[in-house]
Structures are given as structure tokens and as C-alpha cells.
C-alpha atoms as a PDB file:
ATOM      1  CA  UNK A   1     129.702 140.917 105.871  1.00  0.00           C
ATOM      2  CA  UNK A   2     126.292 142.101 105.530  1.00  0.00           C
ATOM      3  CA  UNK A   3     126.884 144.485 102.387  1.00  0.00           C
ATOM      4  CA  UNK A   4     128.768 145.577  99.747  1.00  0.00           C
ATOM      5  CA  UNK A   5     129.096 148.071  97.352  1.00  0.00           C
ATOM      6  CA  UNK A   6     129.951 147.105  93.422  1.00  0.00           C
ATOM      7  CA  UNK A   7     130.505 148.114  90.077  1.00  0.00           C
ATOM      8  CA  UNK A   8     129.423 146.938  86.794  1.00  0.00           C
ATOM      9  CA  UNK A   9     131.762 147.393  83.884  1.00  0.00           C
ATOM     10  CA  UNK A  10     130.892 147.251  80.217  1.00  0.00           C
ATOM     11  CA  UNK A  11     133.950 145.133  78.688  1.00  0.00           C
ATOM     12  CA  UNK A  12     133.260 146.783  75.314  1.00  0.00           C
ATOM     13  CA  UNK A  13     132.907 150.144  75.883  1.00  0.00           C
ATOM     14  CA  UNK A  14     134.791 150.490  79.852  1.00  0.00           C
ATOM     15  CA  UNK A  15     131.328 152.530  81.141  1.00  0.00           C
ATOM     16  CA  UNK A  16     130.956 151.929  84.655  1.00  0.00           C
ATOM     17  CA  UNK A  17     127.963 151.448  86.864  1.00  0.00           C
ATOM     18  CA  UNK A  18     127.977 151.726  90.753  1.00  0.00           C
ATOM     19  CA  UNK A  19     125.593 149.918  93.235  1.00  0.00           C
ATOM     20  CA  UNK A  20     125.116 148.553  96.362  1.00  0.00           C
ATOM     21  CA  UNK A  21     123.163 145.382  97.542  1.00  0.00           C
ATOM     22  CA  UNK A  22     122.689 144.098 101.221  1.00  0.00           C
ATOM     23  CA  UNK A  23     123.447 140.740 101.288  1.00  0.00           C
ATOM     24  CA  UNK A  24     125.827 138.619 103.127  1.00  0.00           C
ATOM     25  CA  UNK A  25     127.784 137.285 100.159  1.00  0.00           C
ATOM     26  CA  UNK A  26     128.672 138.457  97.061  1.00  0.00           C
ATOM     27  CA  UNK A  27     127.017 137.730  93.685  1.00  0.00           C
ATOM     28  CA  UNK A  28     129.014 138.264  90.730  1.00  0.00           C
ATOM     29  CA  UNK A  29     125.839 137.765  88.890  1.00  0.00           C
ATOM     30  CA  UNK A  30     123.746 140.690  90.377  1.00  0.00           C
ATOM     31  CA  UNK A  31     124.190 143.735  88.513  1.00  0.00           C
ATOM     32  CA  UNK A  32     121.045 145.518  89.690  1.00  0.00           C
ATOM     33  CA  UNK A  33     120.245 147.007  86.504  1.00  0.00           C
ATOM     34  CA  UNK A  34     116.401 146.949  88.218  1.00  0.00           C
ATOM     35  CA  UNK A  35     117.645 149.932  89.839  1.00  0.00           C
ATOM     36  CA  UNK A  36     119.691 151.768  86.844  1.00  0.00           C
ATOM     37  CA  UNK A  37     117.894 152.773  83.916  1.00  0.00           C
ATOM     38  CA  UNK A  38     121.163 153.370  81.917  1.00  0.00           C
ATOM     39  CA  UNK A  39     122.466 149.912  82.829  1.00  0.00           C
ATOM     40  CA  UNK A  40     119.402 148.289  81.709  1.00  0.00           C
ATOM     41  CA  UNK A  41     119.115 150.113  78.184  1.00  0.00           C
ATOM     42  CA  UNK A  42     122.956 148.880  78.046  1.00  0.00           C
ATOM     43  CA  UNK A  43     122.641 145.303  78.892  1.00  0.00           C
ATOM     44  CA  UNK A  44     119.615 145.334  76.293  1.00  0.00           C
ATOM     45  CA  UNK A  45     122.141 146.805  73.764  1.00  0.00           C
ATOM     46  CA  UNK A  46     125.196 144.840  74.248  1.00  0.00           C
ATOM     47  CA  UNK A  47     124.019 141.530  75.950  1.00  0.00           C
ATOM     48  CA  UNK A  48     124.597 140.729  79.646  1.00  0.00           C
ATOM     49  CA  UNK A  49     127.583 138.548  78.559  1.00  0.00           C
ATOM     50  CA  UNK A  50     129.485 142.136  77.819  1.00  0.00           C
ATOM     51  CA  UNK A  51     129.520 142.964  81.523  1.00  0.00           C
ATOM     52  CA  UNK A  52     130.994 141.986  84.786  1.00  0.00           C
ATOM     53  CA  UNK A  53     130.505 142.566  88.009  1.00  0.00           C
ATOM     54  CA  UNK A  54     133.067 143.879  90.817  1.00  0.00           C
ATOM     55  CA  UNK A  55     133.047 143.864  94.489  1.00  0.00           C
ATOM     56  CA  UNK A  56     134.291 147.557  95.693  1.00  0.00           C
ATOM     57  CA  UNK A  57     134.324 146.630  99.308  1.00  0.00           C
ATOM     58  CA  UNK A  58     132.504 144.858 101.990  1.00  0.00           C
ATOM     59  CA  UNK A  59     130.852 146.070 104.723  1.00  0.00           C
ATOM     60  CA  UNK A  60     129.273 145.382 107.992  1.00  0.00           C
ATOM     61  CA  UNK A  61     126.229 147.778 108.613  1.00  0.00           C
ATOM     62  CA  UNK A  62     123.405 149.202 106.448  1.00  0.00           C
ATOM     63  CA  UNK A  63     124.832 152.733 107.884  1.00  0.00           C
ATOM     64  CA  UNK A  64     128.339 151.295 106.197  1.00  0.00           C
ATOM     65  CA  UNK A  65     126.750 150.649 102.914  1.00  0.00           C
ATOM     66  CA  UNK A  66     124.445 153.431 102.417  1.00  0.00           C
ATOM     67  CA  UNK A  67     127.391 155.791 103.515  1.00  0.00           C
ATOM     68  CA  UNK A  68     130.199 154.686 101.164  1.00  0.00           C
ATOM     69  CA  UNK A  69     127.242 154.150  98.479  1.00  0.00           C
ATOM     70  CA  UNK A  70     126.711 157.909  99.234  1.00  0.00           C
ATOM     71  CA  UNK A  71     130.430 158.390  98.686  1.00  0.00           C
ATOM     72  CA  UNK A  72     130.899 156.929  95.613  1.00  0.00           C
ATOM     73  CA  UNK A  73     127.629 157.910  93.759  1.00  0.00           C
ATOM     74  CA  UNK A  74     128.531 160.877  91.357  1.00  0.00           C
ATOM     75  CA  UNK A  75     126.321 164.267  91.539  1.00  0.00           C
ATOM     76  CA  UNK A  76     123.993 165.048  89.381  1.00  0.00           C
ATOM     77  CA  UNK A  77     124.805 168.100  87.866  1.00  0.00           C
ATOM     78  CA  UNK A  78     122.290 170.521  86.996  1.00  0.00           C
ATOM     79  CA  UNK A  79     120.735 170.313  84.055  1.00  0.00           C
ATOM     80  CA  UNK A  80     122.099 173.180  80.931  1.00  0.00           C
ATOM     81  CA  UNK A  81     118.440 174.375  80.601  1.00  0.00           C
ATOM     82  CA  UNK A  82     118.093 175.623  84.260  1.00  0.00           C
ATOM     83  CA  UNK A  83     121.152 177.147  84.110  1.00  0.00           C
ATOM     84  CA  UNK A  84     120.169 179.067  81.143  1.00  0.00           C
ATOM     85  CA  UNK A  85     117.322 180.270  82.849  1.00  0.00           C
ATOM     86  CA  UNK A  86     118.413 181.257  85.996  1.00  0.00           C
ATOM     87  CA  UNK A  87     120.887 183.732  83.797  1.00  0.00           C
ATOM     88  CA  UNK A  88     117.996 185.046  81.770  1.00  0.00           C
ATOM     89  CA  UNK A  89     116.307 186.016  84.706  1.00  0.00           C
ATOM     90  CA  UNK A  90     119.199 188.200  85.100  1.00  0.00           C
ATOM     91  CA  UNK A  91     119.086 190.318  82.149  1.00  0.00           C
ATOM     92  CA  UNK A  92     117.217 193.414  81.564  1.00  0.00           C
ATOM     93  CA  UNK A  93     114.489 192.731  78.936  1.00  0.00           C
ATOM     94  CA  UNK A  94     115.226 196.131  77.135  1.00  0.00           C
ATOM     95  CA  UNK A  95     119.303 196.465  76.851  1.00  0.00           C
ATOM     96  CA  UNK A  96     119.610 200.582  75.685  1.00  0.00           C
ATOM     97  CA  UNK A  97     121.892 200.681  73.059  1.00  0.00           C
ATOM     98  CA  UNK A  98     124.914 203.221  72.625  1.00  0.00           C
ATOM     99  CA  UNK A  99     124.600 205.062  69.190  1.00  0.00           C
ATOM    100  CA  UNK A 100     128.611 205.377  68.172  1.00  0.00           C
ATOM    101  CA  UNK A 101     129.125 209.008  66.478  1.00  0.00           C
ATOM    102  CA  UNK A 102     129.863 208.225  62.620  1.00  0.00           C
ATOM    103  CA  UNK A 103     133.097 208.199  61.225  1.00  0.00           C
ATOM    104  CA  UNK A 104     132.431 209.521  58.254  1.00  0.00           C
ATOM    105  CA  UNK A 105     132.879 212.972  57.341  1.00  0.00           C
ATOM    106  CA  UNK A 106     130.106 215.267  56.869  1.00  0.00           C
ATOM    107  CA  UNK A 107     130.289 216.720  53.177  1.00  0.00           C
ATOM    108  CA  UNK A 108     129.694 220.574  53.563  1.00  0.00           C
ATOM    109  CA  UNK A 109     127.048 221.928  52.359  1.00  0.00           C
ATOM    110  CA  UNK A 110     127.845 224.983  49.854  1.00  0.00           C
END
């Protein structure tokens, strides 16, 4: 083995954290939260007893790793904001508006 990848798994709230480390033996004691901003505000919250660490699978090439690392690491999705914008730039500035005849009925002059 010369890799893995892992996951880290908060036992109190199930939230789950994936890495990889190169290494030729697994730690259950490396979580690299060094690397995960998220995992580090957690384990600061909850206490590193409140999570474990899982092997995913082994591997025997830093291609291996960095490929089914690749694999399993979620896309970021674009942010709401830039979506929002990109839409705006789509819409007139001035929208005419329709005036709707009235539906009232003219009182006659006399």
C-alpha cells in the first residue's frame, strides 16, 4: 500500500469528512483536519474524542490516490450570489410596462 483514501465521521452529528494521506499504513488517528477548515472548526467544537476515522480503500500509486480522491471529493457548487448576477445581467434595466384599459365604466357626461 502506499495510500489511502479516508473519512472522518462526527459520531454526534453523522457529518462526514473525506481525505487522503500517502502513507504506507493506515492511521486511525490522522484525520487531517490541517487540510479541512470545516473539520477543524468541528473538532474544536465537539472534541476530537467525537470522531473516528475510516479507511475507504487502499491504494498503490499517488496517480491511484489522487484519482479516487478526485472521485470522491464533492463539487463545489457555485455560489447563490453569482448566480444571481449572471441572471441580472440578463434583464433589461427599463422593463416597459403594459397599461391594462380600465374596467370601469366611463360615466357620460350630460
Amino acid at each position: 500500500m502506499f495510500g489511502y483514501t479516508f473519512e472522518v465521521v462526527n459520531k454526534k452529528t453523522g457529518d462526514k469528512y473525506l481525505g487522503k494521506r500517502y502513507a504506507a499504513s493506515f492511521n486511525k488517528d490522522y484525520f487531517g483536519e490541517e487540510f479541512n477548515d470545516a473539520l477543524a472548526k468541528d473538532i474544536e467544537k465537539y472534541g476530537r474524542p467525537s470522531f473516528e476515522a475510516r479507511m475507504i480503500m487502499p491504494y498503490e500509486s499517488i496517480e491511484a490516490v489522487d484519482a479516487a480522491y478526485a472521485e470522491l471529493k464533492p463539487v463545489e457548487k457555485p455560489k447563490k450570489k453569482a448566480v444571481v448576477e449572471a441572471v441580472k445581467e440578463e434583464i433589461p434595466e427599463e422593463v416597459p410596462v403594459e397599461k391594462r384599459p380600465s374596467k370601469r365604466k366611463k360615466k357620460s357626461e350630460e
